[in-house]
C-alpha atoms as a PDB file:
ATOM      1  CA  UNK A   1     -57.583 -17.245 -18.924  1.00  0.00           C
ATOM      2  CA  UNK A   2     -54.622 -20.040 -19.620  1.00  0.00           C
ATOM      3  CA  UNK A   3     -51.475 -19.731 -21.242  1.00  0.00           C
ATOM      4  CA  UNK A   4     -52.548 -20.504 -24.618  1.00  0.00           C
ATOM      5  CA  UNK A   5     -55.308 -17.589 -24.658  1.00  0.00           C
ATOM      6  CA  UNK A   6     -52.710 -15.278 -22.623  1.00  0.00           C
ATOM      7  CA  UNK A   7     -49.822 -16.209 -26.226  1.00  0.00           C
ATOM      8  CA  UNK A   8     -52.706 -15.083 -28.869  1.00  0.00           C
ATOM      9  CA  UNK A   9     -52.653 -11.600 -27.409  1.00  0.00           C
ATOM     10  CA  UNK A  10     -51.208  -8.923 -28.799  1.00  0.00           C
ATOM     11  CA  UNK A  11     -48.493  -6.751 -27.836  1.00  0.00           C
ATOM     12  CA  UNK A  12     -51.079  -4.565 -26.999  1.00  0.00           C
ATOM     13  CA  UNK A  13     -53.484  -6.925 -25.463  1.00  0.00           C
ATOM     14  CA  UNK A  14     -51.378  -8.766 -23.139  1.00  0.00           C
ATOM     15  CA  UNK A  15     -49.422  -5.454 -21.727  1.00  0.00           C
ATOM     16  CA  UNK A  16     -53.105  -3.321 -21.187  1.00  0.00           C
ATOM     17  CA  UNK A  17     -54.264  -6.521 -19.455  1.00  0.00           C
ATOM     18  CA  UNK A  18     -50.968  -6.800 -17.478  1.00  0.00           C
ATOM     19  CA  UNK A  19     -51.254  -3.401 -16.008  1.00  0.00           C
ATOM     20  CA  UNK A  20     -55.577  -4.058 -15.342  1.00  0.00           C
ATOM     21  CA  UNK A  21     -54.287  -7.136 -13.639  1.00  0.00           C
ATOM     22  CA  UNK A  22     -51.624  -5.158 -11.086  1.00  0.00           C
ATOM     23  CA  UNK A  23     -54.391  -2.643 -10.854  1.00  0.00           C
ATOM     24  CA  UNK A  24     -56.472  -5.061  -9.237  1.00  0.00           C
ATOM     25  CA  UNK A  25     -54.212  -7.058  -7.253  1.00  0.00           C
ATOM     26  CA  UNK A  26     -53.484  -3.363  -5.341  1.00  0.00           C
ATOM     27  CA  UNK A  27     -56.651  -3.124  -4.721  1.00  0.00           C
ATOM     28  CA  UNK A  28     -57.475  -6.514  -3.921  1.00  0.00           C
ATOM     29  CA  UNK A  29     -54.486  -6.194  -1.477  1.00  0.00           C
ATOM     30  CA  UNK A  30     -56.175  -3.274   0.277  1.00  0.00           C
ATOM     31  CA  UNK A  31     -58.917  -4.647   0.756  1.00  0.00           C
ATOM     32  CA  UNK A  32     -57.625  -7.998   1.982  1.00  0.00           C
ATOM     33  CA  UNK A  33     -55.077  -5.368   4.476  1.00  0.00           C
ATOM     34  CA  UNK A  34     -58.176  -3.797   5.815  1.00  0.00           C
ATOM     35  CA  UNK A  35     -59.815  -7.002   6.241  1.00  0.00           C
ATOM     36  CA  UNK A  36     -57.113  -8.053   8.176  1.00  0.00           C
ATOM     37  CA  UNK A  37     -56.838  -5.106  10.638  1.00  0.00           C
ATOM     38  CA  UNK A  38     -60.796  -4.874  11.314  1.00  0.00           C
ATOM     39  CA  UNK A  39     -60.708  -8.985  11.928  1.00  0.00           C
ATOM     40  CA  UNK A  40     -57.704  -8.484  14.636  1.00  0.00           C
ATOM     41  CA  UNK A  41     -59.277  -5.459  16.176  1.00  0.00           C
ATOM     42  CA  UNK A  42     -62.600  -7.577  16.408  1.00  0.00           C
ATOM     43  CA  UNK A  43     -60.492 -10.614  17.519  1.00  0.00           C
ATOM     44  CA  UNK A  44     -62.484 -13.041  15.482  1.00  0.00           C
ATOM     45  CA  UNK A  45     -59.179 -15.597  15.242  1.00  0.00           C
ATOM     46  CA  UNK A  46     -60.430 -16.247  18.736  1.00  0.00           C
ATOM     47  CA  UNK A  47     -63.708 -17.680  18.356  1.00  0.00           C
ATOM     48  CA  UNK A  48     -61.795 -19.117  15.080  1.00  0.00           C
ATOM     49  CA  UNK A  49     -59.664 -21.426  17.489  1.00  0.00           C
ATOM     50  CA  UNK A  50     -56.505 -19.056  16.864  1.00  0.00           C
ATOM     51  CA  UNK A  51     -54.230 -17.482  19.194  1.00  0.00           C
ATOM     52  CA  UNK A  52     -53.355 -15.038  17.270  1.00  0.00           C
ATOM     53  CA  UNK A  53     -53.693 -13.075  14.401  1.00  0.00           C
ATOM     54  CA  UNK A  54     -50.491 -14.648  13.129  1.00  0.00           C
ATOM     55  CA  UNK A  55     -51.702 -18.387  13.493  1.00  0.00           C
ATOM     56  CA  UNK A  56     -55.147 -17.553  12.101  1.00  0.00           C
ATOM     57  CA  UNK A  57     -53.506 -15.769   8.961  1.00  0.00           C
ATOM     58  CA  UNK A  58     -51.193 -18.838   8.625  1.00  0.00           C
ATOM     59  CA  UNK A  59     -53.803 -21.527   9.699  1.00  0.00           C
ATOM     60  CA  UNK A  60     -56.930 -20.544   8.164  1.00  0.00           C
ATOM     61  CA  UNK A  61     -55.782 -18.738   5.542  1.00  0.00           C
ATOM     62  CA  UNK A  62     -52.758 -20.437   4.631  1.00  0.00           C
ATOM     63  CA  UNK A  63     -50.690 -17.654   4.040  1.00  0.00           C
ATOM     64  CA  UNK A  64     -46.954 -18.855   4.467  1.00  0.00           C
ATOM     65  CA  UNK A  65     -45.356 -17.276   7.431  1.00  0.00           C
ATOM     66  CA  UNK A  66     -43.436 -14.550   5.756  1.00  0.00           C
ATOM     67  CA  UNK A  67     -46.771 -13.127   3.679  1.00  0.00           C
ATOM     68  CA  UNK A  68     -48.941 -13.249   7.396  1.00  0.00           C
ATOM     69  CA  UNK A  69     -46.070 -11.219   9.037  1.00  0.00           C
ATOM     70  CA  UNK A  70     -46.008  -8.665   6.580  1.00  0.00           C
ATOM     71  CA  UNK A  71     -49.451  -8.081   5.836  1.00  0.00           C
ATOM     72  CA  UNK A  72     -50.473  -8.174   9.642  1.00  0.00           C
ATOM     73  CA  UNK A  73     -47.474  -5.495  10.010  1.00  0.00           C
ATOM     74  CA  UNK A  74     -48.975  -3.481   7.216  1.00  0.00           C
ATOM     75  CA  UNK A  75     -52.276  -3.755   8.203  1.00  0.00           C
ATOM     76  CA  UNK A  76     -51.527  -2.364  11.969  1.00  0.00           C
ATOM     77  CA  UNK A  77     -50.017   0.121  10.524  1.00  0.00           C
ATOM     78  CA  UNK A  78     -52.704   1.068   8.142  1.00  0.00           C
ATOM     79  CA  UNK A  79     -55.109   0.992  11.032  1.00  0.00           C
ATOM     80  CA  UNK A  80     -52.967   4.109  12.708  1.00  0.00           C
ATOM     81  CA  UNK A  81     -52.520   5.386   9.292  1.00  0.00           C
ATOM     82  CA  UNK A  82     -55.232   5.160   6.868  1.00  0.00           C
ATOM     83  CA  UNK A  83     -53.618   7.393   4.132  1.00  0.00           C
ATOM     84  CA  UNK A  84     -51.215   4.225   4.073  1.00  0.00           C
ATOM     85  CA  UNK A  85     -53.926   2.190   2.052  1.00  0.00           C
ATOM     86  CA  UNK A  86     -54.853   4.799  -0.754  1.00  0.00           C
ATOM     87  CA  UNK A  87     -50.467   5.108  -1.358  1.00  0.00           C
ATOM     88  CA  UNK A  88     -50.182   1.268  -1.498  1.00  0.00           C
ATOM     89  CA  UNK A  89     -53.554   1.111  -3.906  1.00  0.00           C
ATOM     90  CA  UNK A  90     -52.028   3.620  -6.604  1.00  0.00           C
ATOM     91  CA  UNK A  91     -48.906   1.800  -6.225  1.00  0.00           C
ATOM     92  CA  UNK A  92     -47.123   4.874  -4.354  1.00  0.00           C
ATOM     93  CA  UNK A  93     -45.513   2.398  -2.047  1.00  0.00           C
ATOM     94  CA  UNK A  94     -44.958  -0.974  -1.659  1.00  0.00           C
ATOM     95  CA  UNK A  95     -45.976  -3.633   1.616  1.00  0.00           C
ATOM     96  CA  UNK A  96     -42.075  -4.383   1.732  1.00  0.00           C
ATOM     97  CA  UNK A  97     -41.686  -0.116   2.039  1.00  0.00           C
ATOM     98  CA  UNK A  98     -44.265   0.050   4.957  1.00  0.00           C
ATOM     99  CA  UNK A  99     -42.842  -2.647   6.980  1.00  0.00           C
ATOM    100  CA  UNK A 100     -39.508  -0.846   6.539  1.00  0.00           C
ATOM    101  CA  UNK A 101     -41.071   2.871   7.550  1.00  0.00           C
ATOM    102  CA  UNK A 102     -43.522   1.892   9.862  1.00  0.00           C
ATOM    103  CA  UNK A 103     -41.533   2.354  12.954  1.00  0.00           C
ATOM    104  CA  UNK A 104     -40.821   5.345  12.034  1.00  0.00           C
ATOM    105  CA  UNK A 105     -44.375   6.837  11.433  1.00  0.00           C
ATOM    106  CA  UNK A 106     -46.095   9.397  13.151  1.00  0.00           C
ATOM    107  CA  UNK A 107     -49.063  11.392  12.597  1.00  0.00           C
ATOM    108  CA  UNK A 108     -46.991  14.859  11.343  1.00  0.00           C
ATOM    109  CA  UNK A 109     -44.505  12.414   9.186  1.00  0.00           C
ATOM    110  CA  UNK A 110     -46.596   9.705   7.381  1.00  0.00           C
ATOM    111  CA  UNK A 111     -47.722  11.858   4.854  1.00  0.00           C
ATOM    112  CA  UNK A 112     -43.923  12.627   3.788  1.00  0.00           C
ATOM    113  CA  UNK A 113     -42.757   9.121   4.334  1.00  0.00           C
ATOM    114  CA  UNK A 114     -45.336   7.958   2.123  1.00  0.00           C
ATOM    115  CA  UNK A 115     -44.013  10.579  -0.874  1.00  0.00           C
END
């Protein structure tokens, strides 16, 4: 869709499709996060001539630094806290939130960190 189809919308139109479209980059964000966490656990930026996790996010998938560091730090945590990915899909929390709470996760406090 380009600009000029997006400005013959109505009202209507363009603010439903604006709140499909956030739907789906949540969820195409968890599913990128858990892509992310089962390639480091695998450690498939190895074989990908990568150090790390960080250089392979930034190298091969040209993510700018500050999007690899916090989806790699979401991602880890997701991994130790899968109820993480469900509250980021419905929009309960943001990536920015998780970075900031997950040091202080544990198993008896994620769910009420997460509220």
């Amino acid at each position: 869709m380009n600009a000029c189809s997006v400005s013959r919308l109505s009202d209507h139109e363009l603010l439903r499709g604006l709140a499909d479209l956030a739907a789906k980059d949540r969820a195409t964000t968890v599913a990128l996060l858990a892509h992310l966490a089962e390639v480091e656990r695998r450690k498939l930026f190895r074989p990908a001539g990568h150090p790390s996790m960080f250089a392979y996010c930034v190298g091969e998938l040209r993510f700018s630094e500050d999007v690899a560091f916090k989806r790699i730090r979401v991602a880890r945590a997701a991994r130790r806290f899968p109820a993480i990915l469900p509250a980021l899909a419905k929009g309960r929390v943001t990536l920015s939130g998780v970075v900031m709470l997950a040091p202080y996760l544990t198993q008896n406090a994620v769910g009420e960190l997460l509220k």
